[in-house]
C-alpha atoms as a PDB file:
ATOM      1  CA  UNK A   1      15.535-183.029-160.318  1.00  0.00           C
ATOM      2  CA  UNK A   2      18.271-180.680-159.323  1.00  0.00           C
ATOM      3  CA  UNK A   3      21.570-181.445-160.659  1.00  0.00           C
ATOM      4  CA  UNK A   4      25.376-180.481-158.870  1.00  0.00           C
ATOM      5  CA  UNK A   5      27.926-180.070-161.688  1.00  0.00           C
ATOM      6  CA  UNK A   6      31.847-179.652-159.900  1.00  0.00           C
ATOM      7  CA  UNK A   7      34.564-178.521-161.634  1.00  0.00           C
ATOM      8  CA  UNK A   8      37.761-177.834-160.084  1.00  0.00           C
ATOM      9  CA  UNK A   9      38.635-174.490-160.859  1.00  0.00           C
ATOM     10  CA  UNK A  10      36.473-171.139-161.373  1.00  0.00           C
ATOM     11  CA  UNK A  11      37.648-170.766-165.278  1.00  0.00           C
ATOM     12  CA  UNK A  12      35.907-174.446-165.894  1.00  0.00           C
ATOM     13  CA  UNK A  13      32.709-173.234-163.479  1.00  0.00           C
ATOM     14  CA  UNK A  14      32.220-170.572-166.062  1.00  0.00           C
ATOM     15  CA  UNK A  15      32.670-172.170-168.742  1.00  0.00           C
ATOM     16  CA  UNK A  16      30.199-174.749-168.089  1.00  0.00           C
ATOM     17  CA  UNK A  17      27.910-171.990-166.995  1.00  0.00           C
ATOM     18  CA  UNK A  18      27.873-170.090-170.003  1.00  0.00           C
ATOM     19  CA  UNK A  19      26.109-172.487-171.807  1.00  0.00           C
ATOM     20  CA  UNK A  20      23.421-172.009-169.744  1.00  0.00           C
ATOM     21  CA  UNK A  21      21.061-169.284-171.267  1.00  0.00           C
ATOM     22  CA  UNK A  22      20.693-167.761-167.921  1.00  0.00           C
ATOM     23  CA  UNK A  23      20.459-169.278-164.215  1.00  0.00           C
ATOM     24  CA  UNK A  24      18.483-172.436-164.243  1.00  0.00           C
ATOM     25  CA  UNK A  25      17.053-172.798-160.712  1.00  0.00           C
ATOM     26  CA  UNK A  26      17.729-176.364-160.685  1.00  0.00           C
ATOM     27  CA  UNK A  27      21.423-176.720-161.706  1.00  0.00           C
ATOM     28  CA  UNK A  28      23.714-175.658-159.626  1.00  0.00           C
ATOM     29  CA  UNK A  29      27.437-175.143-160.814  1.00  0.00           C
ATOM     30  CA  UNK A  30      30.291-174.521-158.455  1.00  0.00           C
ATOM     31  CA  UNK A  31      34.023-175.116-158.043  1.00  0.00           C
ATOM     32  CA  UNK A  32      35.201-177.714-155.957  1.00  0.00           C
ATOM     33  CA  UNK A  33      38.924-177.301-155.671  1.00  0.00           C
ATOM     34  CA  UNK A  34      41.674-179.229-157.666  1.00  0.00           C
ATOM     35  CA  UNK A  35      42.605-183.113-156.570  1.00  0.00           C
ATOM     36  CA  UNK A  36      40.374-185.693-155.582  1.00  0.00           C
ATOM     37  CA  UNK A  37      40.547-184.679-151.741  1.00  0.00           C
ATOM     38  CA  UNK A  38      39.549-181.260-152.100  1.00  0.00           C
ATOM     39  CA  UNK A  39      37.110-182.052-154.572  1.00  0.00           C
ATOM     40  CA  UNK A  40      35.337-184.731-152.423  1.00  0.00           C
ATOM     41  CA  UNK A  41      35.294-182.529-149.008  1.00  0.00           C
ATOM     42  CA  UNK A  42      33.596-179.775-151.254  1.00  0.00           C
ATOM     43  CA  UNK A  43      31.350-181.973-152.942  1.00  0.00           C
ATOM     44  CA  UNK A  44      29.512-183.537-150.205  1.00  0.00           C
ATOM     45  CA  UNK A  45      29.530-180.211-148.391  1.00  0.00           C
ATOM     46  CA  UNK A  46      27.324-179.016-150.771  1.00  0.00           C
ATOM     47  CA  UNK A  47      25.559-182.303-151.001  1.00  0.00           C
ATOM     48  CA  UNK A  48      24.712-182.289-147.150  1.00  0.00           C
ATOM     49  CA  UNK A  49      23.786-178.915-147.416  1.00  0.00           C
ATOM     50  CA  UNK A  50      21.008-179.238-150.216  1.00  0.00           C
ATOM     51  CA  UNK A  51      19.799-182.444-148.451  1.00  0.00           C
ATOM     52  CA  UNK A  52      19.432-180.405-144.716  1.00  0.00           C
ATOM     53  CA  UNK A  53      17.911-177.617-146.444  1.00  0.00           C
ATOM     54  CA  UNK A  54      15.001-180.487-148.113  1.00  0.00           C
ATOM     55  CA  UNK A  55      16.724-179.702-151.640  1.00  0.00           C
ATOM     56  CA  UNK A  56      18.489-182.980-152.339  1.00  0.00           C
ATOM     57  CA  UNK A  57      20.330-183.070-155.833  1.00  0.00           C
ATOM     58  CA  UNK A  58      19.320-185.968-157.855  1.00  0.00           C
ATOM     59  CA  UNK A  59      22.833-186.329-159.803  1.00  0.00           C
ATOM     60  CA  UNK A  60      26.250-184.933-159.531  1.00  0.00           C
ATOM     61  CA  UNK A  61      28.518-184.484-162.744  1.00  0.00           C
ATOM     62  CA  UNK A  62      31.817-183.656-162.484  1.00  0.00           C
ATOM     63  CA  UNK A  63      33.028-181.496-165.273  1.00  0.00           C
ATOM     64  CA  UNK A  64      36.323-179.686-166.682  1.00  0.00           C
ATOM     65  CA  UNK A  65      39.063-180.148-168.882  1.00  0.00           C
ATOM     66  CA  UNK A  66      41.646-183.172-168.880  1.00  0.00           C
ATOM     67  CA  UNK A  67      44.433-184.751-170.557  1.00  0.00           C
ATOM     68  CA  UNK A  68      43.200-187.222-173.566  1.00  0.00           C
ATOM     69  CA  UNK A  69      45.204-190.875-174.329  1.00  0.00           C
ATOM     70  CA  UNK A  70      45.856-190.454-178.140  1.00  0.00           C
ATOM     71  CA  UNK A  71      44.849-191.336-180.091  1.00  0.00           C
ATOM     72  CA  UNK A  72      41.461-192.109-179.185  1.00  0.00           C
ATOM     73  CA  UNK A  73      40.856-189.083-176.999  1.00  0.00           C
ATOM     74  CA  UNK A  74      42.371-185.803-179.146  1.00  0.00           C
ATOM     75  CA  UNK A  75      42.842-182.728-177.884  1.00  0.00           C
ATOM     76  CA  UNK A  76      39.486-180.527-178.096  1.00  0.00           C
ATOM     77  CA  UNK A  77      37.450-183.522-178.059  1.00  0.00           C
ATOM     78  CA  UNK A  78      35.147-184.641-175.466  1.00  0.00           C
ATOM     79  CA  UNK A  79      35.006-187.614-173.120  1.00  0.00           C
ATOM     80  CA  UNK A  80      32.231-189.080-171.219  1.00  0.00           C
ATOM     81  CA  UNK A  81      33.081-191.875-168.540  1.00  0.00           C
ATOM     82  CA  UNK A  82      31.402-194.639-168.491  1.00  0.00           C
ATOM     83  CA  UNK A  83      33.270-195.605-165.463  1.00  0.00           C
ATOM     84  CA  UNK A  84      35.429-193.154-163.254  1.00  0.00           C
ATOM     85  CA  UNK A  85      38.604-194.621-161.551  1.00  0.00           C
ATOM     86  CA  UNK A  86      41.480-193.744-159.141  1.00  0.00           C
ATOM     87  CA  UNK A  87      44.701-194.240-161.073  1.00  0.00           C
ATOM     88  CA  UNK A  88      47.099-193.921-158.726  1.00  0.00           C
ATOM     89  CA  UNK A  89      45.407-195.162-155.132  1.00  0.00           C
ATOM     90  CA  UNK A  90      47.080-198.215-154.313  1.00  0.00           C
ATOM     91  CA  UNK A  91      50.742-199.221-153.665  1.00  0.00           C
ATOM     92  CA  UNK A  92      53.583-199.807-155.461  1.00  0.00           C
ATOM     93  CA  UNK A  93      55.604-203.340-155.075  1.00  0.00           C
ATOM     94  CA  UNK A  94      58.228-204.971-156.590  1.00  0.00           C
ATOM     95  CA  UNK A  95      55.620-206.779-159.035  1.00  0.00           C
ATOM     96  CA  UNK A  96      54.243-203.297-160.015  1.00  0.00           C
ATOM     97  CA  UNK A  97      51.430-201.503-158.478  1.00  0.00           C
ATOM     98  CA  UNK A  98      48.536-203.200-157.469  1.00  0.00           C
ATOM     99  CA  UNK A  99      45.108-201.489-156.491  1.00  0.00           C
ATOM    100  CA  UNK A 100      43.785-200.636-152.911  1.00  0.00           C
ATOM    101  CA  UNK A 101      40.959-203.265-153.850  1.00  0.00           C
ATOM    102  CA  UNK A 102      43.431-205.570-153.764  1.00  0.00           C
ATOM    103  CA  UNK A 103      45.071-204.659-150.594  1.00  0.00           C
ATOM    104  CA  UNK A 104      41.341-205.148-149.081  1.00  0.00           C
ATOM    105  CA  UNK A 105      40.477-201.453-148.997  1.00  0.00           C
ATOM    106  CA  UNK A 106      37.041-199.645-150.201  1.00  0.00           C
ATOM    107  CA  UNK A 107      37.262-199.769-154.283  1.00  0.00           C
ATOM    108  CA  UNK A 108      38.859-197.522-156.628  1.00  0.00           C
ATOM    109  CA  UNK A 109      36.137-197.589-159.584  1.00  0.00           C
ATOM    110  CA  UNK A 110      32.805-195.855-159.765  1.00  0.00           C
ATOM    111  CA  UNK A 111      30.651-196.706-162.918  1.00  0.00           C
ATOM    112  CA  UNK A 112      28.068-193.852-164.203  1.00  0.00           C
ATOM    113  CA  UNK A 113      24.233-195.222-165.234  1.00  0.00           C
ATOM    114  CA  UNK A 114      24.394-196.615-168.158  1.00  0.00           C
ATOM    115  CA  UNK A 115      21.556-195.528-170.499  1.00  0.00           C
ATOM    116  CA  UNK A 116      22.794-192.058-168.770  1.00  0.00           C
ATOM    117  CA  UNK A 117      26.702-192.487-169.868  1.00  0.00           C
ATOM    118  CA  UNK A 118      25.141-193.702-173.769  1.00  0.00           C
ATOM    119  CA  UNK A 119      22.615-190.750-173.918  1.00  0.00           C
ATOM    120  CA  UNK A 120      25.247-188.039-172.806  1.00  0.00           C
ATOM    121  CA  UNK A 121      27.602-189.701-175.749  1.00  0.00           C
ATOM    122  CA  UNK A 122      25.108-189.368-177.880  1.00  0.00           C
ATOM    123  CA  UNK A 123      24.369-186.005-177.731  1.00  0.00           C
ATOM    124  CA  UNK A 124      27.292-184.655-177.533  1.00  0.00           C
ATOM    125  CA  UNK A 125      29.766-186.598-180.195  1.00  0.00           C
ATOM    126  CA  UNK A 126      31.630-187.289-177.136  1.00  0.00           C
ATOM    127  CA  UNK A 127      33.372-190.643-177.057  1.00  0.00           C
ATOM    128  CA  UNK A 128      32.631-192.974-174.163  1.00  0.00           C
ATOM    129  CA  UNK A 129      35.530-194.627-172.049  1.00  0.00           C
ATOM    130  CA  UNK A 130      37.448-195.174-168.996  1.00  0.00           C
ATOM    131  CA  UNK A 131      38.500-191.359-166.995  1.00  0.00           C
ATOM    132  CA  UNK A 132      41.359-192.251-165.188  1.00  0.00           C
ATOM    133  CA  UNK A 133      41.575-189.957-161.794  1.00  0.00           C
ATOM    134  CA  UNK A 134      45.398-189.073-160.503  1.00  0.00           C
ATOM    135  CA  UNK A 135      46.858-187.016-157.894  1.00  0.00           C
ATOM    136  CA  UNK A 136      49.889-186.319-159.707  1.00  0.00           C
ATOM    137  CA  UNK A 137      49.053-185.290-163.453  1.00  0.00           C
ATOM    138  CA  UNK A 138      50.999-187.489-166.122  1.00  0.00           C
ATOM    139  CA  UNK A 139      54.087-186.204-167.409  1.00  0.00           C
ATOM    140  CA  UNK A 140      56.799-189.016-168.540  1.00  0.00           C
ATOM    141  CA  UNK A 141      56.007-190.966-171.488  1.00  0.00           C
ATOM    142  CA  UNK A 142      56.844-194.174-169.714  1.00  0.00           C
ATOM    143  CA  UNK A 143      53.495-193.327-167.283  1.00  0.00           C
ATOM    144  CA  UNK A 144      51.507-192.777-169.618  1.00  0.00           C
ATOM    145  CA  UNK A 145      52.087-196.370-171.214  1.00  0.00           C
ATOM    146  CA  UNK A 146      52.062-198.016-167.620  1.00  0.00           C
ATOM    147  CA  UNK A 147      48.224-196.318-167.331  1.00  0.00           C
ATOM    148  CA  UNK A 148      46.947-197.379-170.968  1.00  0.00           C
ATOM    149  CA  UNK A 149      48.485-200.920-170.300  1.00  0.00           C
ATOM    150  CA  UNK A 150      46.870-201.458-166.665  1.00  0.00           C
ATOM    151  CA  UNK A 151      43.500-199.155-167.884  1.00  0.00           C
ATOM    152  CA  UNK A 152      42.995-200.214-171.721  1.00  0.00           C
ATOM    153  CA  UNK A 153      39.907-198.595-171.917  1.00  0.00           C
ATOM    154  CA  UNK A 154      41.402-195.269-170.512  1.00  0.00           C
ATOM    155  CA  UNK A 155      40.857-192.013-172.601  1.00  0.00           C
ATOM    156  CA  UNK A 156      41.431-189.446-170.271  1.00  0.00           C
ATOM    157  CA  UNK A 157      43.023-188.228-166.963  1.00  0.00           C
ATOM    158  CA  UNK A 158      42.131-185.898-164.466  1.00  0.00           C
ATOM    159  CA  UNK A 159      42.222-184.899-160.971  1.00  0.00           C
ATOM    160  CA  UNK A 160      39.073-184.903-159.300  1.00  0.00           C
ATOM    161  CA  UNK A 161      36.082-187.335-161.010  1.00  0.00           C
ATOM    162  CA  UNK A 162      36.629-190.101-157.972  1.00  0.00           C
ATOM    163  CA  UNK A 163      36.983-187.609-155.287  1.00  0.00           C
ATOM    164  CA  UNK A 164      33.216-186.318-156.465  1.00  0.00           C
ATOM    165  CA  UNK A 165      31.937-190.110-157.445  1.00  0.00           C
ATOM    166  CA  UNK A 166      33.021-191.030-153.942  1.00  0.00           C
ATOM    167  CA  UNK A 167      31.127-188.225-152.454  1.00  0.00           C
ATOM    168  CA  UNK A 168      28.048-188.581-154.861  1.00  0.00           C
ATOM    169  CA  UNK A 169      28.421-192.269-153.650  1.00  0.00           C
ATOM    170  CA  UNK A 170      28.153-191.880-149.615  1.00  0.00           C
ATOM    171  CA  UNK A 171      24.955-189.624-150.581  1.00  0.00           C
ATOM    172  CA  UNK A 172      23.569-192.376-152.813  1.00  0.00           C
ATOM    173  CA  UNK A 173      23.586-189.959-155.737  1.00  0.00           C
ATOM    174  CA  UNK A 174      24.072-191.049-159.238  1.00  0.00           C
ATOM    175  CA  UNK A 175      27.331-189.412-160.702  1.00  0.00           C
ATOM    176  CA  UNK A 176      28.610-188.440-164.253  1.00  0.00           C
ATOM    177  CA  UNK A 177      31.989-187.322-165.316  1.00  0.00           C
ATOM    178  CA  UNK A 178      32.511-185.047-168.920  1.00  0.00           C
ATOM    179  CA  UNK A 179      35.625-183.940-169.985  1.00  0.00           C
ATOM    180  CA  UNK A 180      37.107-181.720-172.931  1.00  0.00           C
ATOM    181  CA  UNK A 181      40.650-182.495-173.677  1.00  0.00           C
ATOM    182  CA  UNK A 182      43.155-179.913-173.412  1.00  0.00           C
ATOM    183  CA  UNK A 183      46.532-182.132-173.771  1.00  0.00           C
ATOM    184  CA  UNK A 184      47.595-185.621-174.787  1.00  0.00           C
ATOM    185  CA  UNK A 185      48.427-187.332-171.778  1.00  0.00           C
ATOM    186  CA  UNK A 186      52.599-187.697-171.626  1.00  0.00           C
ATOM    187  CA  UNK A 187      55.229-185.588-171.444  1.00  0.00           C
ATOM    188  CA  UNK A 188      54.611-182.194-170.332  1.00  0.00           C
ATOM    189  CA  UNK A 189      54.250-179.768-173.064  1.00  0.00           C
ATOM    190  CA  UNK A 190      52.776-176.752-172.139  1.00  0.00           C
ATOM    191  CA  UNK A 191      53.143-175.456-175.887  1.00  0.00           C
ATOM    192  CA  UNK A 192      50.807-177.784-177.082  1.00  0.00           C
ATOM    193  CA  UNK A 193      48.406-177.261-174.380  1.00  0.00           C
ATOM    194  CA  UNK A 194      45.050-175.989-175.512  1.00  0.00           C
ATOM    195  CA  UNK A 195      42.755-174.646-173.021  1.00  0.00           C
ATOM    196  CA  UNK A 196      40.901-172.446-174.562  1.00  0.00           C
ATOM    197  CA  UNK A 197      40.194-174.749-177.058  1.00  0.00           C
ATOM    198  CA  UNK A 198      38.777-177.440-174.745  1.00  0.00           C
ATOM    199  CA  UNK A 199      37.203-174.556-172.462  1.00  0.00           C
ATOM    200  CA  UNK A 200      34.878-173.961-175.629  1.00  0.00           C
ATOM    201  CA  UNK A 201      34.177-177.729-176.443  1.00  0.00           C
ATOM    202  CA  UNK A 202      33.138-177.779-172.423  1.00  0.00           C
ATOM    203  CA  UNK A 203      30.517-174.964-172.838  1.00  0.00           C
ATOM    204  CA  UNK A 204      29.084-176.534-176.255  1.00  0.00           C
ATOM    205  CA  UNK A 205      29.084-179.704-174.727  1.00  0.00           C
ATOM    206  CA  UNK A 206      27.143-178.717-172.001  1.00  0.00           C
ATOM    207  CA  UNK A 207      24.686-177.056-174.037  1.00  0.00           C
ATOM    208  CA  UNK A 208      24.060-180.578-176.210  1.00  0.00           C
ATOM    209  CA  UNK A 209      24.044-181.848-172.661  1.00  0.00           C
ATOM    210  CA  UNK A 210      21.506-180.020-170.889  1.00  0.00           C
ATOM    211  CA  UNK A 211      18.747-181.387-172.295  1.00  0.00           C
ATOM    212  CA  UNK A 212      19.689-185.009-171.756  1.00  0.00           C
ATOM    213  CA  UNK A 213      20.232-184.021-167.890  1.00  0.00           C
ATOM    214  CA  UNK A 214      17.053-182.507-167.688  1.00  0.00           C
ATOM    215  CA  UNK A 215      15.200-185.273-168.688  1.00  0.00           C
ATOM    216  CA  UNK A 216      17.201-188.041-167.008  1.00  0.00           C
ATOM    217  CA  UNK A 217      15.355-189.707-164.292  1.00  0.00           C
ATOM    218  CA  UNK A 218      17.480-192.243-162.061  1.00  0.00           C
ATOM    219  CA  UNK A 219      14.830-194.944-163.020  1.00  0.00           C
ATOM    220  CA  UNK A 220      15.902-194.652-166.787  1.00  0.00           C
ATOM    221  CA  UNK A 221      18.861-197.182-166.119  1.00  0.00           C
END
């Protein structure tokens, strides 16, 4: 089965690489571009790609770092979705946002296979929960609440897990999301940012992980 693993930016495409001992002809690991939109145009590029060359991938994971929800999700942790969900597409009203399911538009939640989501967790100490996908990253307290109250199971946020579910989704692929937590979600503090921290918990991760993806099979669920 050859596997597609996106990250957003090249830093997080090496650092998932390096725990690789070497290229493995069936994993392919590239950077998609930051934001859902970017992320989703490059994802099923490379999807339609592998599938016109006779290639297909048999999962996509999206992988990087993100902001955790203390205090469930700390920073250098990991994170493994169990299901992957645009935050922030919807529309605001005067009775508080309300989801573009709701308005009668496509859906705004993708859920990974389970045994898949429970294995990865497994394997990695990584705690399964909600991944919360935004445009605009969290900064204000006061969002961060609004989030954790309309997404209790939330214990991350990042920019780009829907845009690649949505892509693995119109190619009928089965999609993961892992993510190492560089920041508590809230008010930006760049001091207390760790990325080099959660850049290392990413490439252990992965090597925990590699095993479980290799022997996944999309019957297993």
């Amino acid at each position: 089965m050859r596997i597609l693993v996106a990250t957003a930016v090249p830093v997080e495409r090496d650092a998932v690489a390096r725990a690789f001992a070497g290229p493995v002809p069936d994993v392919d690991v590239l950077a998609v571009g930051v934001g859902p939109a970017l992320a989703a145009a490059s994802t099923a590029t490379a999807l339609t790609r592998a599938a016109l060359a006779g290639a297909p991938y048999g999962l996509v994971v999206s992988a990087g770092i993100g902001g955790g929800f203390l205090p469930h999700a700390p920073v250098g942790s990991l994170v493994v979705a169990d299901e992957i969900t645009a935050a922030d597409l919807g529309a605001e009203t005067a009775d508080g946002f309300v989801p573009v399911t709701e308005l009668g538009f496509g859906a705004v939640t993708h859920r990974p296979p389970e045994a898949l989501v429970r294995a990865a967790a497994a394997a990695t100490g990584a705690r399964a929960g909600a991944v919360l996908t935004v445009s605009t990253v969290t900064g204000t307290a006061a969002r961060a609440s609004a989030l954790r109250e309309r997404h209790p199971t939330a214990l991350a946020e990042a920019m780009e897990g829907f845009g690649v579910a949505e892509a693995a989704g119109a190619h009928g692929v089965p999609v993961l999301e892992i993510r190492a937590v560089s920041n508590p979600v809230g008010p930006r503090d760049r001091a207390a940012w760790r990325i080099g921290d959660a850049l290392a918990a990413l490439t252990e991760g992965f090597g925990k992980l590699t095993p479980v993806l290799e022997s996944w099979e999309h019957h297993d669920d």
